[in-house]
C-alpha atoms as a PDB file:
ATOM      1  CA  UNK A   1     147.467  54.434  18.101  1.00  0.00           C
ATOM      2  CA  UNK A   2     147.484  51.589  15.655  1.00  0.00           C
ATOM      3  CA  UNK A   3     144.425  50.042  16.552  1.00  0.00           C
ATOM      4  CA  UNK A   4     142.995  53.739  16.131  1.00  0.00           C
ATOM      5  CA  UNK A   5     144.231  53.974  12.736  1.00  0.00           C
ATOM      6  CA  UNK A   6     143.275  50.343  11.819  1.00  0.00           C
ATOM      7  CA  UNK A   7     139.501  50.789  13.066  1.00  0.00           C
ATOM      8  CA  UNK A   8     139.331  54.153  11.341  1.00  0.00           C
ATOM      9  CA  UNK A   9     140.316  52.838   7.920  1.00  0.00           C
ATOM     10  CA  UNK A  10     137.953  50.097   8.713  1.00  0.00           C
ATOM     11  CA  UNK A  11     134.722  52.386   9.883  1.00  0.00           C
ATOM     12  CA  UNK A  12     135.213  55.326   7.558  1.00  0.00           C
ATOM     13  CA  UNK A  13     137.418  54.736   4.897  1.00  0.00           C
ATOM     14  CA  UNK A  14     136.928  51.624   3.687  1.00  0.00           C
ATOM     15  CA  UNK A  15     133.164  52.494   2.935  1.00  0.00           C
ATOM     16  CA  UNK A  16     134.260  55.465   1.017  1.00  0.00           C
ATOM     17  CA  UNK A  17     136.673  53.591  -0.938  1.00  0.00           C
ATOM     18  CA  UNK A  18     134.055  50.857  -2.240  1.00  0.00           C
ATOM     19  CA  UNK A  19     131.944  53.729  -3.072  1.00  0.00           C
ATOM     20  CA  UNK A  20     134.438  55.391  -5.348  1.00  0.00           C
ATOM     21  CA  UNK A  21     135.550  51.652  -7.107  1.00  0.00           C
ATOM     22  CA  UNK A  22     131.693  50.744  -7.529  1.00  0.00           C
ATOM     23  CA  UNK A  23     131.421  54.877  -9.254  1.00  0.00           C
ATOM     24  CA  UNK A  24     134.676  54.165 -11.175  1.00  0.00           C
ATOM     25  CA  UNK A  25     133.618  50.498 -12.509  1.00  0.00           C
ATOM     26  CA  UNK A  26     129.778  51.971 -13.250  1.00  0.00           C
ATOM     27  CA  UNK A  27     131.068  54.740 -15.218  1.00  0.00           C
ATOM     28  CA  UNK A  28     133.485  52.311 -16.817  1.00  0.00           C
ATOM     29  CA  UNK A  29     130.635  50.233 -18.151  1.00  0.00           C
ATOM     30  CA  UNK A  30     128.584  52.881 -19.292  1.00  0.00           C
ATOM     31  CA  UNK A  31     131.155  54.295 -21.255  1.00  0.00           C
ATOM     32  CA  UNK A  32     131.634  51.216 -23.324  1.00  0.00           C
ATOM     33  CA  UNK A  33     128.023  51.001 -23.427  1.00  0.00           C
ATOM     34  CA  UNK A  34     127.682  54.363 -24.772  1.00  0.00           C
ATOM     35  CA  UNK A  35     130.882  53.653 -27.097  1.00  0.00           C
ATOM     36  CA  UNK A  36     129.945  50.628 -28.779  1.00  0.00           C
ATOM     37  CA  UNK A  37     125.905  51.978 -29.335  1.00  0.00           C
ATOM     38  CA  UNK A  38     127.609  55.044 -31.089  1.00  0.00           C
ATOM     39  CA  UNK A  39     130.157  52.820 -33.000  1.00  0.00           C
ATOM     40  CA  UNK A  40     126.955  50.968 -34.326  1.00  0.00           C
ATOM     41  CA  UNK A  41     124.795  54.151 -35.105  1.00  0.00           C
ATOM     42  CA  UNK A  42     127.869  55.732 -36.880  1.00  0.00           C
ATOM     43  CA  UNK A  43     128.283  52.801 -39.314  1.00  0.00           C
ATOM     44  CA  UNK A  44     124.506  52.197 -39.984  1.00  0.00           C
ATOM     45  CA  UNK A  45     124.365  56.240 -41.152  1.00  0.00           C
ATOM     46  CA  UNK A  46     127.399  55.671 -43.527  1.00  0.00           C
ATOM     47  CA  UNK A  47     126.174  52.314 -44.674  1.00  0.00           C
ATOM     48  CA  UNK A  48     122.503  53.897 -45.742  1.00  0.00           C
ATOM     49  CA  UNK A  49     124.545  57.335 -46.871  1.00  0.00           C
ATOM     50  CA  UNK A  50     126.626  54.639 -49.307  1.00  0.00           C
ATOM     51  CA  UNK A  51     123.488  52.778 -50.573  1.00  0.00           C
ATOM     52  CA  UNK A  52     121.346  56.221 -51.146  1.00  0.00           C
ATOM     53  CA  UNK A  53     121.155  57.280 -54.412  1.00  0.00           C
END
């Protein structure tokens, strides 16, 4: 029964478990991404509201 279980996790599992860590770390750095590009937007639209007359 345990070698069952073991090749199991091995064949099926542990496929589906890379998948979901590479989809967790991808939408981890796109998030940042996305974060620090609307950080940077935000303060360039005050900056020019400050300097407009």
């Amino acid at each position: 029964m345990n070698e069952i279980r073991r090749l199991y996790d091995r064949i099926v599992l542990a496929p589906a478990r890379t998948a979901r860590t590479w989809l967790a770390m991808h939408w981890h750095r796109w998030r940042t991404r996305h974060q620090s590009r609307a950080r940077t937007s935000h303060y360039r639209t005050r900056a020019a509201r400050a300097h407009s007359p």
